[in-house]
Protein backbone atom coordinates (compact mmCIF):
# COMPACT_ATOMS: atom_id res chain seq x y z
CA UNK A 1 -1.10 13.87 -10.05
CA UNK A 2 2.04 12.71 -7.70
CA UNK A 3 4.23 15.54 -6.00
CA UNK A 4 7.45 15.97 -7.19
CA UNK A 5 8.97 16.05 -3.61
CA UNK A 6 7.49 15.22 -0.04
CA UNK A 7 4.36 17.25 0.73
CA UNK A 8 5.25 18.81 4.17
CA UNK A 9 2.45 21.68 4.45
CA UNK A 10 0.00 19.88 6.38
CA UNK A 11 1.99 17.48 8.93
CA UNK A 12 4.10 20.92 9.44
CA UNK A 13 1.49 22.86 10.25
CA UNK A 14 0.37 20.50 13.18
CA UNK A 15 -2.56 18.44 11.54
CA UNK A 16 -3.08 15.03 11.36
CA UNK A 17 -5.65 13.64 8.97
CA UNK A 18 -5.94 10.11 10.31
CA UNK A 19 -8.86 9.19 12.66
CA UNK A 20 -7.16 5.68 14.57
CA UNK A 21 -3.83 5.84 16.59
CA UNK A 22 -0.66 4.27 14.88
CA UNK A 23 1.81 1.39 16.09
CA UNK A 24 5.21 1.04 14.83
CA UNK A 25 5.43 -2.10 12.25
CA UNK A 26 8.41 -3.30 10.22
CA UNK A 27 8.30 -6.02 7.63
CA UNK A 28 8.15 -6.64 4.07
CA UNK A 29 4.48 -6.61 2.82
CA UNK A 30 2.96 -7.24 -1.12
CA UNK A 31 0.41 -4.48 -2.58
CA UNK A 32 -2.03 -7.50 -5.00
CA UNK A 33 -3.36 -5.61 -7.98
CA UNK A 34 -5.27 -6.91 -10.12
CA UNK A 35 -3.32 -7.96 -13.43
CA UNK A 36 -0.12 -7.20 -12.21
CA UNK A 37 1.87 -9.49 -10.45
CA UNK A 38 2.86 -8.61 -6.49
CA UNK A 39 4.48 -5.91 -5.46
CA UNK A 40 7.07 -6.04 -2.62
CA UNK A 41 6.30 -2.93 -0.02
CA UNK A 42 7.69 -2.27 3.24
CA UNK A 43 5.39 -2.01 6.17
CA UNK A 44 5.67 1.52 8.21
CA UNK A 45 2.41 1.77 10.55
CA UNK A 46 -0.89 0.01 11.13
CA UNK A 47 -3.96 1.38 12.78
CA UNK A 48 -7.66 -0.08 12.75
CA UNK A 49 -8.08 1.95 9.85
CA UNK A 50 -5.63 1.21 7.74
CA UNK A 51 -1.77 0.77 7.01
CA UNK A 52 1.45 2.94 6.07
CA UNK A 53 3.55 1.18 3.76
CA UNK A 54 6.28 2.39 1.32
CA UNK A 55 6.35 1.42 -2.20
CA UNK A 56 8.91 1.19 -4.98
CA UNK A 57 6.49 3.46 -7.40
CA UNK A 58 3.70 5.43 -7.24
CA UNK A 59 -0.25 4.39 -7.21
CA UNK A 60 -3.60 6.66 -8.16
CA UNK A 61 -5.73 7.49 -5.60
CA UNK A 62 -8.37 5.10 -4.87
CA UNK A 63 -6.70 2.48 -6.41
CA UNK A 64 -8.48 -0.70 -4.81
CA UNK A 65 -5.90 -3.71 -3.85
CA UNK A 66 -5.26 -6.42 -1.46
CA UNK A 67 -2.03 -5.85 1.36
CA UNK A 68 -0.37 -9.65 2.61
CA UNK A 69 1.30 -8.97 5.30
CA UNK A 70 2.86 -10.75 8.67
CA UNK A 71 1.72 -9.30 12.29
CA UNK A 72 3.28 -10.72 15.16
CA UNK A 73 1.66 -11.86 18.22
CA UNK A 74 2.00 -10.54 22.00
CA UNK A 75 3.24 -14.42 22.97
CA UNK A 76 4.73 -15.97 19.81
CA UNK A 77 4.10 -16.59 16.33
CA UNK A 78 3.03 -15.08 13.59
CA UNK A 79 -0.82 -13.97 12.04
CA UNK A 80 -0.26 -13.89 8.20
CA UNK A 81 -3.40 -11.61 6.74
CA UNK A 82 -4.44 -10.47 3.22
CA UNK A 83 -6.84 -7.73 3.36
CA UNK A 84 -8.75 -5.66 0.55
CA UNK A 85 -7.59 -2.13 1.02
CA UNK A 86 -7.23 1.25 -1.09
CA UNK A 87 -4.83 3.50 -1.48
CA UNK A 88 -5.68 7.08 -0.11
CA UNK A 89 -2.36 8.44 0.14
CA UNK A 90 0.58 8.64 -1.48
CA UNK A 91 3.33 11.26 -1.50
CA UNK A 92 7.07 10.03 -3.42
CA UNK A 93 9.47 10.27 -0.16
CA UNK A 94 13.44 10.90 -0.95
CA UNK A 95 14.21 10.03 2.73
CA UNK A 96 12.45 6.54 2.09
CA UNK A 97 13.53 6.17 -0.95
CA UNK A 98 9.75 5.50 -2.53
CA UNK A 99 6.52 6.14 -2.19
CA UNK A 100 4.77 6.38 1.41
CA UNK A 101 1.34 5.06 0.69
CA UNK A 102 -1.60 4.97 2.80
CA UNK A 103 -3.87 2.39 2.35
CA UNK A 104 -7.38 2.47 4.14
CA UNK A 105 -8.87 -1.03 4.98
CA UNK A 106 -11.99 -1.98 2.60
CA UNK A 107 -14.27 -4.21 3.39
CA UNK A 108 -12.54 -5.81 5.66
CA UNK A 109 -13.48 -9.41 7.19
CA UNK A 110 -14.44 -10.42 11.20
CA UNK A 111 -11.37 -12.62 11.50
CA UNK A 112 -8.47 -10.00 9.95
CA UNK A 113 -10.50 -7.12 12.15
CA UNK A 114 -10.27 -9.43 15.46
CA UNK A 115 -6.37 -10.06 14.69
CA UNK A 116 -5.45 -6.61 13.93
CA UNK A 117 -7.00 -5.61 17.15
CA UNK A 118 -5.02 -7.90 18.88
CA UNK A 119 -1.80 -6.35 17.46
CA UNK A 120 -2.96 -2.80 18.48
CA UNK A 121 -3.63 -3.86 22.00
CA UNK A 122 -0.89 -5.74 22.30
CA UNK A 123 1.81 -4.92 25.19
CA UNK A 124 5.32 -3.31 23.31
CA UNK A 125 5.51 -1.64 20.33
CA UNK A 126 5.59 1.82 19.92
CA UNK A 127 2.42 4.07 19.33
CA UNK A 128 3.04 6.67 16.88
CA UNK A 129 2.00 9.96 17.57
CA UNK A 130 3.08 11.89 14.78
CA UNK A 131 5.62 11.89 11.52
C-alpha cells in the first residue's frame, strides 16, 4: 500500500499531476484525525487546491482529516486556519525524513477560501514550479 522508497517515475518523466500552481510555505502544521490525538506535520506547499505537508508516518489514501495551520499575511500578522482536507498522496521520503503527503482541500468554507487566496496572491514567496 505505501512504497518502500520515493516514487520518482512520474515527476522524472516530466508530469505533474496537480491542477493549481504551488507557493513555497514553511511551518509546523497538525493533521486532526478523528480519534487520535494531533499530529505535528511540517508544511511544504499550498495551492488553492490543496497542501504539501510531511508527516512523521504514513496515512491511507482518502483518509479524510482536518490541517491547522498558520499563513502569514502580505503586511503583518498571522491567519490561523483549520480546514477539512484528505489525503491523496503520500509517498515515505528518505530525503525528508517522512512521509510527503498531499492533502486536497474538502469542503472547504468562504472565509478559509478568501484567506488562502490572499496568501497565493500575495507579493514574495516563491512559486513552485516543479519538485
Amino acid at each position: 500500500m505505501f512504497p518502500e522508497s520515493e516514487d520518482t517515475s512520474w515527476p522524472a518523466a516530466g508530469m505533474d499531476r496537480r491542477r493549481f500552481p504551488r507557493k513555497f510555505i514553511s511551518g509546523t502544521g497538525h493533521l486532526l484525525v478523528p480519534g487520535q490525538p494531533p499530529i505535528e506535520v511540517h508544511t511544504q506547499d499550498i495551492s488553492l487546491g490543496g497542501v504539501g505537508v510531511i508527516a512523521p508516518r504514513p496515512f491511507p489514501h482518502e483518509t479524510p482529516c482536518r490541517l491547522r495551520f498558520a499563513l502569514s499575511r502580505e503586511s503583518y500578522g498571522m491567519d490561523f486556519i483549520t480546514v477539512p482536507v484528505r489525503v491523496v498522496h503520500c509517498v515515505l521520503s528518505g530525503r525528508e525524513y517522512g512521509y510527503i503527503l498531499g492533502l486536497e482541500y474538502h469542503n472547504m468554507t468562504g472565509s478559509v477560501e478568501e484567506v488562502v487566496k490572499k496568501y497565493m496572491s500575495a507579493k514574495g514567496g516563491a512559486l513552485v514550479i516543479g519538485d
